[in-house]
PDB file of N, CA and C in Angstrom:
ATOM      1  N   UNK A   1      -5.990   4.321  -6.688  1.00  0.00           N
ATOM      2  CA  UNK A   1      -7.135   3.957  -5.880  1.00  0.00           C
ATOM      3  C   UNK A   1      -7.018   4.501  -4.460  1.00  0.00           C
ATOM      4  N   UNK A   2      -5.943   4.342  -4.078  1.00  0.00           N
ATOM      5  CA  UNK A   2      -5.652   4.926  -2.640  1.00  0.00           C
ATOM      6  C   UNK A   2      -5.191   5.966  -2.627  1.00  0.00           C
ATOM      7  N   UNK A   3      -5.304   6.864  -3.306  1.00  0.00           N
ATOM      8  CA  UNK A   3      -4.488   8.577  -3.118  1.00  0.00           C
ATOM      9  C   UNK A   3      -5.479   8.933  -2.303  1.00  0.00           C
ATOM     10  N   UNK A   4      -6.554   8.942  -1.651  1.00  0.00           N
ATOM     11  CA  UNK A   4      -7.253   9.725  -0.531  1.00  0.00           C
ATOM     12  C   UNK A   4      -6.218   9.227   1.141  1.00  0.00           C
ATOM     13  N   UNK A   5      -5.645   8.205   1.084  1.00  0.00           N
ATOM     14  CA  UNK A   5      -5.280   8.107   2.427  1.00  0.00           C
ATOM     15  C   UNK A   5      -4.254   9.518   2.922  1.00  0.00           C
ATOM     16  N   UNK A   6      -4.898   9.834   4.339  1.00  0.00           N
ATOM     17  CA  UNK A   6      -4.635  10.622   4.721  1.00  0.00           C
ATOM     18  C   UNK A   6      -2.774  10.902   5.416  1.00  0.00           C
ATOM     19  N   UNK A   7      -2.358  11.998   5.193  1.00  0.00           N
ATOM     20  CA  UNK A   7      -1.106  11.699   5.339  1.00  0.00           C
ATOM     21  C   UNK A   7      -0.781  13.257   6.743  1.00  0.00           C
ATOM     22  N   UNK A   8      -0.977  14.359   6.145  1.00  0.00           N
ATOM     23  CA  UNK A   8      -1.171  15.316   7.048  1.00  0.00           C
ATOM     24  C   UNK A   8      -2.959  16.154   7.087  1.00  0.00           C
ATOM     25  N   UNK A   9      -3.774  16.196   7.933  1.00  0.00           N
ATOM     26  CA  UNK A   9      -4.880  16.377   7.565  1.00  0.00           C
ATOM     27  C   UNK A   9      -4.991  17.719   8.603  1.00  0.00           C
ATOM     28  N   UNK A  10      -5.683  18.886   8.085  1.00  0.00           N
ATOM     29  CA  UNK A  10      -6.154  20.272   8.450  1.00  0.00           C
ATOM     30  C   UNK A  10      -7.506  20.747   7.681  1.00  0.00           C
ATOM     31  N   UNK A  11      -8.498  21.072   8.531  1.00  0.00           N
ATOM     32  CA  UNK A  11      -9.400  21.471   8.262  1.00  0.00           C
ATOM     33  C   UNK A  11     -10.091  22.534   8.804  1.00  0.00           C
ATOM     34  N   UNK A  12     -11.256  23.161   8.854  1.00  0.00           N
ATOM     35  CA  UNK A  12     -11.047  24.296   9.550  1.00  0.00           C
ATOM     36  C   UNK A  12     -11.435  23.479  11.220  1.00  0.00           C
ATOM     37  N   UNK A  13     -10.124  23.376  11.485  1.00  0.00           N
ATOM     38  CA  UNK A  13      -9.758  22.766  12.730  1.00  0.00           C
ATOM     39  C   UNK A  13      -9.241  23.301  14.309  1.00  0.00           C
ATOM     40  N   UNK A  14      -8.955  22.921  15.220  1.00  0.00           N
ATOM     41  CA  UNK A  14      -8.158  23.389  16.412  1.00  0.00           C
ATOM     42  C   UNK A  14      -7.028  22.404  16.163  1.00  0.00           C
ATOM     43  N   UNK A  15      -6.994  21.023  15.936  1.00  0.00           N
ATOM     44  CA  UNK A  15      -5.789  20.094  16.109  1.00  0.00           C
ATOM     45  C   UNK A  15      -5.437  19.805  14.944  1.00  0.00           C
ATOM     46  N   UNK A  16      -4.647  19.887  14.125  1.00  0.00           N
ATOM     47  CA  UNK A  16      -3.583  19.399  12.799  1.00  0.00           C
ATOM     48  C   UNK A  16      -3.150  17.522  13.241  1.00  0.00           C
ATOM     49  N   UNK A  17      -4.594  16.973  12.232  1.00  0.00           N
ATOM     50  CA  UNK A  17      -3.843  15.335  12.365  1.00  0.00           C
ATOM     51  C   UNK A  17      -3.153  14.877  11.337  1.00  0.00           C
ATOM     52  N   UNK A  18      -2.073  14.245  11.945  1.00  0.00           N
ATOM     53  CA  UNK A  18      -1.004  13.817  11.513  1.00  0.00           C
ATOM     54  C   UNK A  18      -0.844  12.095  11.574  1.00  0.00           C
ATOM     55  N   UNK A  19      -0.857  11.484  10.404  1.00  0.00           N
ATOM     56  CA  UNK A  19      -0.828   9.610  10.075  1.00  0.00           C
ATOM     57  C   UNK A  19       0.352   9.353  10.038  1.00  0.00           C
ATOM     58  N   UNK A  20       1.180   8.871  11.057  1.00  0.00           N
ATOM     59  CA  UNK A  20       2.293   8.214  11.131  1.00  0.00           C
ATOM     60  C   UNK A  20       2.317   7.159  10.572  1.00  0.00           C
ATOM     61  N   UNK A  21       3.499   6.618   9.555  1.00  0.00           N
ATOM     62  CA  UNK A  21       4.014   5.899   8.722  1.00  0.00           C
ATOM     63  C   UNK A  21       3.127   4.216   9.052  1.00  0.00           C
ATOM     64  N   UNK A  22       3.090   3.745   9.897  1.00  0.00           N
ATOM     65  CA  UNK A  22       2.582   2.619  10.757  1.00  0.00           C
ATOM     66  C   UNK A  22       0.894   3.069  10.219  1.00  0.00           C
ATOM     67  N   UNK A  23       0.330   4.088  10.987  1.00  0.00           N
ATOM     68  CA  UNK A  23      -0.966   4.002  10.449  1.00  0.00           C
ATOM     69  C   UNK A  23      -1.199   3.865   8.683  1.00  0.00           C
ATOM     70  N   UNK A  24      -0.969   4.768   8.372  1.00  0.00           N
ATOM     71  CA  UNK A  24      -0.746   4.896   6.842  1.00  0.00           C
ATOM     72  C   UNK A  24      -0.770   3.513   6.072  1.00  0.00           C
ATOM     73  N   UNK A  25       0.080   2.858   6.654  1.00  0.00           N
ATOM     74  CA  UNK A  25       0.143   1.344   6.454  1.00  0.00           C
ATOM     75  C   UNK A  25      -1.200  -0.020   6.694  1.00  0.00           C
ATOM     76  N   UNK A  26      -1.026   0.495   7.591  1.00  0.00           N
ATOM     77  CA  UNK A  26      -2.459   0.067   8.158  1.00  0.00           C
ATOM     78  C   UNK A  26      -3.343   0.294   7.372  1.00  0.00           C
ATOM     79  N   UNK A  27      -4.070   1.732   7.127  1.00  0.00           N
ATOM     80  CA  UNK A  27      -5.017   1.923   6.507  1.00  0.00           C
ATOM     81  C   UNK A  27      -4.733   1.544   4.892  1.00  0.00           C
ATOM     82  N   UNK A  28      -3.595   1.637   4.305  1.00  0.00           N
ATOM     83  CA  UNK A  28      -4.101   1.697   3.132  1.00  0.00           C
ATOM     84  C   UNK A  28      -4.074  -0.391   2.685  1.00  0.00           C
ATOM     85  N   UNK A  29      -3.406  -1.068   3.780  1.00  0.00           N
ATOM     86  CA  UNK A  29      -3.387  -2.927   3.648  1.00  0.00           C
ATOM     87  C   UNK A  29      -5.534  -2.553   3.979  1.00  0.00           C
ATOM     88  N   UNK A  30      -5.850  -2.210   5.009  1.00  0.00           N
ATOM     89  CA  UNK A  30      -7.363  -2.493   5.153  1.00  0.00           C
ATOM     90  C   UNK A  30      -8.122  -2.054   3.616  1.00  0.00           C
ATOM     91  N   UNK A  31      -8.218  -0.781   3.385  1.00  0.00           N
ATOM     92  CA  UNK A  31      -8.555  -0.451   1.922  1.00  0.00           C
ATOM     93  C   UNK A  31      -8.123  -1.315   0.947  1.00  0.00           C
ATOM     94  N   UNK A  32      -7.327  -1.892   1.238  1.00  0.00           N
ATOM     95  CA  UNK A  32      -6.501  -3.189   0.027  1.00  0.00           C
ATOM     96  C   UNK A  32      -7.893  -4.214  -0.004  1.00  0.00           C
ATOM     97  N   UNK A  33      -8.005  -4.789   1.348  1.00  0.00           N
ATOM     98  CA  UNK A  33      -8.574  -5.664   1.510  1.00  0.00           C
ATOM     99  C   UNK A  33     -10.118  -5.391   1.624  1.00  0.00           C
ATOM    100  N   UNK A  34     -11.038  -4.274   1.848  1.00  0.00           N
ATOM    101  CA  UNK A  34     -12.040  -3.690   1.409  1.00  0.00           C
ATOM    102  C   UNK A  34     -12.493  -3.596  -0.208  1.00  0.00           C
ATOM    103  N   UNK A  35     -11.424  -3.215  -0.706  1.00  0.00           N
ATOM    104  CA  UNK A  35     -11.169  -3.189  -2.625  1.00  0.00           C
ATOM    105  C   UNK A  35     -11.494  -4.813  -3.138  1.00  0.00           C
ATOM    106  N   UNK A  36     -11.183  -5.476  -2.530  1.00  0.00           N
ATOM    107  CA  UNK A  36     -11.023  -6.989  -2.701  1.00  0.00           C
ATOM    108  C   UNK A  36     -12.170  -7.622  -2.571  1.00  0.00           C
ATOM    109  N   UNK A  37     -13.267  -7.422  -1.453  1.00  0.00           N
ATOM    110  CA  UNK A  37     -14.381  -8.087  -0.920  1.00  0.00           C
ATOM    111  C   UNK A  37     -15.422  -7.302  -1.558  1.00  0.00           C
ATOM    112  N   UNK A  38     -15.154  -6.132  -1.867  1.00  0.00           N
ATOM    113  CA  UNK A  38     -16.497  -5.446  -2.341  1.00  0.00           C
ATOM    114  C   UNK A  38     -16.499  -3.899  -2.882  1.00  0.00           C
ATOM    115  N   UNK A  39     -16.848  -3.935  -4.260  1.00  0.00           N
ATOM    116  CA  UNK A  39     -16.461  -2.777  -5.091  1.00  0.00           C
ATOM    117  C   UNK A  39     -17.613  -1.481  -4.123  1.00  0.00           C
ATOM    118  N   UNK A  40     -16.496  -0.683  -4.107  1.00  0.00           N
ATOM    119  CA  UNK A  40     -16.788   0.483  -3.131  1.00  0.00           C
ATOM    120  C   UNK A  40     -16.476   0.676  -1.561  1.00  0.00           C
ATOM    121  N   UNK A  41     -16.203  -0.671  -1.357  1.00  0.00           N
ATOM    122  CA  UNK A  41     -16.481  -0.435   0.092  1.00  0.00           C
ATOM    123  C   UNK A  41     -15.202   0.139   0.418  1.00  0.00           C
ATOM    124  N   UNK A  42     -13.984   0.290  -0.200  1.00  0.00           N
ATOM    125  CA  UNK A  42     -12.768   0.947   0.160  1.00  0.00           C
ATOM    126  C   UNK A  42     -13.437   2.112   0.381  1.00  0.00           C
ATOM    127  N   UNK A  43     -14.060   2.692  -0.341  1.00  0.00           N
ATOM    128  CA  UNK A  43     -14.551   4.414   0.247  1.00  0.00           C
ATOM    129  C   UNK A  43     -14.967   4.877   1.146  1.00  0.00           C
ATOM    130  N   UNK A  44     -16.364   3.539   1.105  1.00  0.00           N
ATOM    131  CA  UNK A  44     -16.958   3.771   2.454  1.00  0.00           C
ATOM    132  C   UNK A  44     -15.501   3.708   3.700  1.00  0.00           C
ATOM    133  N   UNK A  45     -15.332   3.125   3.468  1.00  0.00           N
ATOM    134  CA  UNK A  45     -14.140   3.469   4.786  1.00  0.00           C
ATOM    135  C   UNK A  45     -13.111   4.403   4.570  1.00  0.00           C
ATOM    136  N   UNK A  46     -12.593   4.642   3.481  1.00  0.00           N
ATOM    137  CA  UNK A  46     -11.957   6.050   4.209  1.00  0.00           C
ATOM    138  C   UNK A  46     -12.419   6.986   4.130  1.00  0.00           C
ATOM    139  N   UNK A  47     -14.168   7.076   3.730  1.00  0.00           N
ATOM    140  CA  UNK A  47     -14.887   7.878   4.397  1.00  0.00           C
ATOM    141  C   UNK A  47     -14.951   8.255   5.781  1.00  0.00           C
ATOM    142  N   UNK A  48     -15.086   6.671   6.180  1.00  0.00           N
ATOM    143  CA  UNK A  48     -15.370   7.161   7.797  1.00  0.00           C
ATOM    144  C   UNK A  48     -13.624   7.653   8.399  1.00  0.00           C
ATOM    145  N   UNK A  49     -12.819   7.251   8.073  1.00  0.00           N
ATOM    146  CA  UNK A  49     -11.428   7.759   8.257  1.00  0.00           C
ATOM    147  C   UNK A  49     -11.662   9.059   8.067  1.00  0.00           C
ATOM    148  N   UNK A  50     -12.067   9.448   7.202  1.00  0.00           N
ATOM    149  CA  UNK A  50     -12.228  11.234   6.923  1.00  0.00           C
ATOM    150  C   UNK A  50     -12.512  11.952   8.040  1.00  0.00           C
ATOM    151  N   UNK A  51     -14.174  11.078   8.336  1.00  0.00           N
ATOM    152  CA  UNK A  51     -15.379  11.252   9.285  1.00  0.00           C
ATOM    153  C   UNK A  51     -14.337  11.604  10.972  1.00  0.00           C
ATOM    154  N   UNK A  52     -13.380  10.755  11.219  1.00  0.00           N
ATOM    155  CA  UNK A  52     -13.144  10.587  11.927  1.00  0.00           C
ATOM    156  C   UNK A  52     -12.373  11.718  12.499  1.00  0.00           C
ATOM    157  N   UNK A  53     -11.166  11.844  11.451  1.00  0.00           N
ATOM    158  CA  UNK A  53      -9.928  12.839  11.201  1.00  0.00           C
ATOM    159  C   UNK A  53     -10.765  14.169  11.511  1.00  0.00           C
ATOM    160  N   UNK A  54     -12.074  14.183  11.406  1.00  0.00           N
ATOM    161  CA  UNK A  54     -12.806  15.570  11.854  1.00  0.00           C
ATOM    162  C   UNK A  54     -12.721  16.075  12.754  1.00  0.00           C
ATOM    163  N   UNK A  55     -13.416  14.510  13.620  1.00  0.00           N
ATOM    164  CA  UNK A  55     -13.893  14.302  15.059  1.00  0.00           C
ATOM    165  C   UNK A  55     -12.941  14.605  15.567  1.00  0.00           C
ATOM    166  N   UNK A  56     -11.768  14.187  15.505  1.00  0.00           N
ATOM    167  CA  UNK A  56     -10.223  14.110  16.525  1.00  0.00           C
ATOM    168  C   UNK A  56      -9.728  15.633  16.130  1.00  0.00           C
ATOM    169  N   UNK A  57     -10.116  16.398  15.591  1.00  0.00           N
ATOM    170  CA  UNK A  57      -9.192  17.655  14.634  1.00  0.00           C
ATOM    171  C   UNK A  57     -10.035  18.835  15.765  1.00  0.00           C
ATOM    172  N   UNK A  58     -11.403  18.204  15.851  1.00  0.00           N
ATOM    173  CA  UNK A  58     -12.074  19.293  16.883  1.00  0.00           C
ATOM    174  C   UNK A  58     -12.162  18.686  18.196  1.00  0.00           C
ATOM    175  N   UNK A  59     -11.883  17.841  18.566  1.00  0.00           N
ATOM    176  CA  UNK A  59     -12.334  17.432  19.817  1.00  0.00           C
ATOM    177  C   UNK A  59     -11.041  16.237  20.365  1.00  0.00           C
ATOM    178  N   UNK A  60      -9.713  15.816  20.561  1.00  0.00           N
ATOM    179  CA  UNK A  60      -9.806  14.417  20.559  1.00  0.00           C
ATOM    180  C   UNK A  60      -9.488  13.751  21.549  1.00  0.00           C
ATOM    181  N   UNK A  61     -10.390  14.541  22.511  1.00  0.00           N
ATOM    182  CA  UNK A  61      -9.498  14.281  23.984  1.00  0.00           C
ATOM    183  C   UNK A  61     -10.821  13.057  24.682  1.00  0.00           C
ATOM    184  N   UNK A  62     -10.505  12.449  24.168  1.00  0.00           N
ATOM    185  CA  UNK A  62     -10.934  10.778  24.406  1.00  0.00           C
ATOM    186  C   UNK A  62     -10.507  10.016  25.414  1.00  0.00           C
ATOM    187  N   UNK A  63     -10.595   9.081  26.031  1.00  0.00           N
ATOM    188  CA  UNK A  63      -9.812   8.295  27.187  1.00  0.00           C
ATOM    189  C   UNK A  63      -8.601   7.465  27.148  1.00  0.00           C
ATOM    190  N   UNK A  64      -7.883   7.744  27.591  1.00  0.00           N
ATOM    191  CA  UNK A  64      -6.652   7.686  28.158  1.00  0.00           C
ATOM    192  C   UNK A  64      -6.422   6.118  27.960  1.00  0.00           C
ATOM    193  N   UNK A  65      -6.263   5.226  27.035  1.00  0.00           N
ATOM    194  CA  UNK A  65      -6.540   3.496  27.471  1.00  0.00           C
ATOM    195  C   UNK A  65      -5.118   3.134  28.026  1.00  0.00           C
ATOM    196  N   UNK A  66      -3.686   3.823  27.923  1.00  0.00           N
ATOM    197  CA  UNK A  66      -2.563   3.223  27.789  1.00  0.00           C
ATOM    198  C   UNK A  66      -1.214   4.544  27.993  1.00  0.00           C
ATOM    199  N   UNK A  67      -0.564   5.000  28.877  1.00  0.00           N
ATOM    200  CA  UNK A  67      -0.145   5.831  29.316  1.00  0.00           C
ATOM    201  C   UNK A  67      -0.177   6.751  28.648  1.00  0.00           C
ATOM    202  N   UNK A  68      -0.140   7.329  27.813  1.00  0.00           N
ATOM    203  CA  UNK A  68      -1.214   8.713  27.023  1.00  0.00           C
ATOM    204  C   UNK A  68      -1.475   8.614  25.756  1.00  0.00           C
ATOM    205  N   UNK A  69      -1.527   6.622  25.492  1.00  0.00           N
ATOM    206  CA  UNK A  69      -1.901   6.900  23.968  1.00  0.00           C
ATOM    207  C   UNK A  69      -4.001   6.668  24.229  1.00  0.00           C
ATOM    208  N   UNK A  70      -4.690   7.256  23.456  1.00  0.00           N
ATOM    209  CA  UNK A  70      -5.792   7.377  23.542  1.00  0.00           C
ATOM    210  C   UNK A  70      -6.228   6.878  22.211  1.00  0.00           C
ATOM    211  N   UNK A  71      -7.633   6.250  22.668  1.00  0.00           N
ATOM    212  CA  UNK A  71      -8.070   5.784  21.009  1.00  0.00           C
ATOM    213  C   UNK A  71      -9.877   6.117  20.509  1.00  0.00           C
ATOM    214  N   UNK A  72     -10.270   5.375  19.422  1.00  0.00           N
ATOM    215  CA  UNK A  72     -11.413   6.175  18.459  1.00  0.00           C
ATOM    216  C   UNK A  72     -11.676   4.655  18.454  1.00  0.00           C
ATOM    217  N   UNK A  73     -12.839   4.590  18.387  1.00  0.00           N
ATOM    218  CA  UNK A  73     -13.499   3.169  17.917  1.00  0.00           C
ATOM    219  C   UNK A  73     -14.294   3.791  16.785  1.00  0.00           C
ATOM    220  N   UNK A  74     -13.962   3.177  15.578  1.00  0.00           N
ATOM    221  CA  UNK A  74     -14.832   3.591  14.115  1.00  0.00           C
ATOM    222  C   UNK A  74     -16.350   2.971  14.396  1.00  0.00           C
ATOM    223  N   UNK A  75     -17.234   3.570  14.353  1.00  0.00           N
ATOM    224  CA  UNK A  75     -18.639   3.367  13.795  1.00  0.00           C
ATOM    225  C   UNK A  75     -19.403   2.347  13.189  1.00  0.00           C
ATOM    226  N   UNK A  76     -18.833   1.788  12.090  1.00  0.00           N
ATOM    227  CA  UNK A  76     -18.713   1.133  11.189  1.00  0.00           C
ATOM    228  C   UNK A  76     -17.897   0.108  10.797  1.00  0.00           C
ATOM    229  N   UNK A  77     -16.987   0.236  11.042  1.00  0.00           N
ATOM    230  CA  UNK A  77     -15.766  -0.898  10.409  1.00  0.00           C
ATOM    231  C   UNK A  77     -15.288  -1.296  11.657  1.00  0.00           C
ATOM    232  N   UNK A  78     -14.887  -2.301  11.921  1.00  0.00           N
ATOM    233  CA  UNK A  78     -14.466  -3.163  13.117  1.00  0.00           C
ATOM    234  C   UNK A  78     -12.886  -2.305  13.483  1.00  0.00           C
ATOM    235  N   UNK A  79     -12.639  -1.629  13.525  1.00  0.00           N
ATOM    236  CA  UNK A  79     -10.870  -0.896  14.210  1.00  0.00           C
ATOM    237  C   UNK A  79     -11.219   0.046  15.093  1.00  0.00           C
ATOM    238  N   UNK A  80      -9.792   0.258  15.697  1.00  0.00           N
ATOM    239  CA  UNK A  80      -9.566   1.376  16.919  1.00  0.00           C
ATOM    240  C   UNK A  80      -8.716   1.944  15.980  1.00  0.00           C
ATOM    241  N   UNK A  81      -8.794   3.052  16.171  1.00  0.00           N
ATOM    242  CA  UNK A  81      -7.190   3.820  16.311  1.00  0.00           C
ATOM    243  C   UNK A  81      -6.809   4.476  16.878  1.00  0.00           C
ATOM    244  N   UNK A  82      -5.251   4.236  16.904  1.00  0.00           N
ATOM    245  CA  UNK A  82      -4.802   4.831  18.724  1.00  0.00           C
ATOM    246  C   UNK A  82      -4.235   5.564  17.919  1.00  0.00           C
ATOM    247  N   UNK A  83      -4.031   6.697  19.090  1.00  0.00           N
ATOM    248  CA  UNK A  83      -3.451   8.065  19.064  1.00  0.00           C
ATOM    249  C   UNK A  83      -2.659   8.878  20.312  1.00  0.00           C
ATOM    250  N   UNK A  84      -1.736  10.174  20.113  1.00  0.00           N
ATOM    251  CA  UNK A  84      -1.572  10.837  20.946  1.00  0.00           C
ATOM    252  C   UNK A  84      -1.685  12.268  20.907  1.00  0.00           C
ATOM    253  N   UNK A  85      -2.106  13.194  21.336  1.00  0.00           N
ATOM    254  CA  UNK A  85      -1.788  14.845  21.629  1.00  0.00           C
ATOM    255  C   UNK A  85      -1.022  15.308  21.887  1.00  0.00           C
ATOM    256  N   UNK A  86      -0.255  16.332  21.369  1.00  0.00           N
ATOM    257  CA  UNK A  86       0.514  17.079  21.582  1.00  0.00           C
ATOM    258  C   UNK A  86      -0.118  18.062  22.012  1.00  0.00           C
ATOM    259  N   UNK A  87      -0.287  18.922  22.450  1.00  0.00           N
ATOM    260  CA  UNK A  87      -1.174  20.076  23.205  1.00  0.00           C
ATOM    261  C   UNK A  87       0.035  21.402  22.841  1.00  0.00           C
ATOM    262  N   UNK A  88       0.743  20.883  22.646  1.00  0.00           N
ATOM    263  CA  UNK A  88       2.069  22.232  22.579  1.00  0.00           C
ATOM    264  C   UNK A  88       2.260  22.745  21.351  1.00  0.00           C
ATOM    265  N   UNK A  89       1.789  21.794  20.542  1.00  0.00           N
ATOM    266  CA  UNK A  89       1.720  22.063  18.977  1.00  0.00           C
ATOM    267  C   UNK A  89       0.148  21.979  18.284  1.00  0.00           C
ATOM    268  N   UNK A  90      -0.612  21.664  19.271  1.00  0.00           N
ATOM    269  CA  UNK A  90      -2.049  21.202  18.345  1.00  0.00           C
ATOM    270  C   UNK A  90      -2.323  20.597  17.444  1.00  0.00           C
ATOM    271  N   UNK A  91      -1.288  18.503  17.867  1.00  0.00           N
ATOM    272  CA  UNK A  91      -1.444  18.052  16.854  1.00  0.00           C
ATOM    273  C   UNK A  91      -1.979  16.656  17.346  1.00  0.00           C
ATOM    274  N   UNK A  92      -2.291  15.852  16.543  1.00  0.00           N
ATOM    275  CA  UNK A  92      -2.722  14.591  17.301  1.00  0.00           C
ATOM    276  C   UNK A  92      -1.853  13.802  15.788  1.00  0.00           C
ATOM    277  N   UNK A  93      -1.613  12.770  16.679  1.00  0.00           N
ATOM    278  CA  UNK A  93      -0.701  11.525  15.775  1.00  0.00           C
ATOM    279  C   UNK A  93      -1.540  10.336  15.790  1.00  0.00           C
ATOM    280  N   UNK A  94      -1.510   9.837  14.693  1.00  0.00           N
ATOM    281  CA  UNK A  94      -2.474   9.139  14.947  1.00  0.00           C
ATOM    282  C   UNK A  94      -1.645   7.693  14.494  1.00  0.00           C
ATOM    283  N   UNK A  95      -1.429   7.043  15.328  1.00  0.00           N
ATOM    284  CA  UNK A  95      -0.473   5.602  15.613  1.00  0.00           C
ATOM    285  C   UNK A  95      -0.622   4.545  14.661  1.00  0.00           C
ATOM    286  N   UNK A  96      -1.536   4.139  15.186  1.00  0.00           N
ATOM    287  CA  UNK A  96      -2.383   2.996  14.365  1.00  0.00           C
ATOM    288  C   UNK A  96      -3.463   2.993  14.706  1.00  0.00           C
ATOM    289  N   UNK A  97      -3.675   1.567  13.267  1.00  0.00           N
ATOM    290  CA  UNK A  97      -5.699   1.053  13.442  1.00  0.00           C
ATOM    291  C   UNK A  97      -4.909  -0.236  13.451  1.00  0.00           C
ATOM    292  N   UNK A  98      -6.246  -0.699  14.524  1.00  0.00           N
ATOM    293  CA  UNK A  98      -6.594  -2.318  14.668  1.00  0.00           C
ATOM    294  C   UNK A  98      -7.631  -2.559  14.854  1.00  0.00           C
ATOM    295  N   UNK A  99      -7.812  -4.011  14.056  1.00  0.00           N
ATOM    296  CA  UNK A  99      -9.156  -4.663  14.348  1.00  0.00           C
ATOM    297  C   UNK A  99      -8.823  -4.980  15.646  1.00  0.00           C
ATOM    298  N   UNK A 100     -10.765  -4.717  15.710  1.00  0.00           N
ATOM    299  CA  UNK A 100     -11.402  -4.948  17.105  1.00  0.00           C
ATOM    300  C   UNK A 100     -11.027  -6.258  17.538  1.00  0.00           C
ATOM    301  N   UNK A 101     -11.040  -7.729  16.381  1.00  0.00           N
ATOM    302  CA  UNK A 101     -11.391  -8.916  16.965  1.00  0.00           C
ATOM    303  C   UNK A 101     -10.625  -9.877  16.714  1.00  0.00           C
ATOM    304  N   UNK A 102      -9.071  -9.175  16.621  1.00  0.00           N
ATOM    305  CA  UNK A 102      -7.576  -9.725  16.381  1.00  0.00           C
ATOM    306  C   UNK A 102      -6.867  -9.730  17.865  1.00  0.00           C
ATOM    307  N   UNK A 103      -5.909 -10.457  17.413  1.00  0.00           N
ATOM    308  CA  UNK A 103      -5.177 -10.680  18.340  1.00  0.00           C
ATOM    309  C   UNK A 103      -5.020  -9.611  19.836  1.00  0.00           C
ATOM    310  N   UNK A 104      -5.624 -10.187  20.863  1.00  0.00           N
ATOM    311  CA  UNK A 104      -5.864  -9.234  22.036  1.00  0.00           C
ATOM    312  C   UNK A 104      -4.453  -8.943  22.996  1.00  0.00           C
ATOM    313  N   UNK A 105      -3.426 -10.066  22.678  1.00  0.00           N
ATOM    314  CA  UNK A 105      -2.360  -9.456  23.660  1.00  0.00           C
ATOM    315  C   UNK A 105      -1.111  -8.858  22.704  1.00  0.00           C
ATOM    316  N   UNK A 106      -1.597  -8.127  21.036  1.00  0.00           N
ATOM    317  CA  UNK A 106      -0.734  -7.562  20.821  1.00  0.00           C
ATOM    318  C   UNK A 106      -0.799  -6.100  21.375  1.00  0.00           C
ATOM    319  N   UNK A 107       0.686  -5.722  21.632  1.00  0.00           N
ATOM    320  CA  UNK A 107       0.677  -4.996  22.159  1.00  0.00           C
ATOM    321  C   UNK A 107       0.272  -3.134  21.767  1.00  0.00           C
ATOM    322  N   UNK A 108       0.547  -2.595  22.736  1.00  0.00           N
ATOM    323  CA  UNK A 108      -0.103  -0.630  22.065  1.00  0.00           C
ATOM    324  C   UNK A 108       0.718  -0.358  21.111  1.00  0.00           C
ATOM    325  N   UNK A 109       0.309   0.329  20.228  1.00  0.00           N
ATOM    326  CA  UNK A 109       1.656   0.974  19.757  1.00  0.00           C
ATOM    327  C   UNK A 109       2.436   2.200  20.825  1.00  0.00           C
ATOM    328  N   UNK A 110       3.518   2.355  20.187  1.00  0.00           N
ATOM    329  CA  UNK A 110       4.124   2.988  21.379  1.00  0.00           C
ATOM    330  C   UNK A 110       4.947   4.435  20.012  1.00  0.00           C
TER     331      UNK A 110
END
């Protein structure tokens, strides 16, 4: 069910994104719990994960929230996901996802 989660992602791109072990995790417990509440809706979201992995692959120089990790607010599904650039390699890491409307003084990933 979950073989789409993204692990190294290239497309015809400028930045090569890359899902660190932590995200990976993340996304595929949310798809767990998407699978659970409503047949399909796991897709719809790692659709927009796809959607996203685009956005950041051509563009992902976003704002700065936390000494250079930077993040994506999904569209659709209540998460951020934080990230960083490498500019030396043309890659973006992509940290984690969190819900929007969880716990507010956990901390960035680092």
């Amino acid at each position: 069910m979950l073989k789409n989660l993204p692990a190294n992602y290239v497309k015809n791109s400028v930045f090569k994104i890359i899902y660190k072990k932590t995200a990976q995790k993340h996304l595929e417990k949310i798809a767990n719990w998407y699978f659970q509440q409503q047949n399909g809706l796991e897709k719809r979201f790692l659709d927009e994960v796809d959607d996203v992995s685009d956005v950041l692959s051509i563009n992902p120089f976003f704002v700065v929230r936390y000494m250079d990790v930077r993040t994506y607010v999904m569209k659709n599904f209540p998460y951020i996901i934080f990230f960083r650039i490498d500019e030396k390699t043309n890659t973006v890491k992509v940290l984690s996802v969190l819900h929007t409307a969880r716990n507010p003084n956990k901390k960035y990933p680092k």
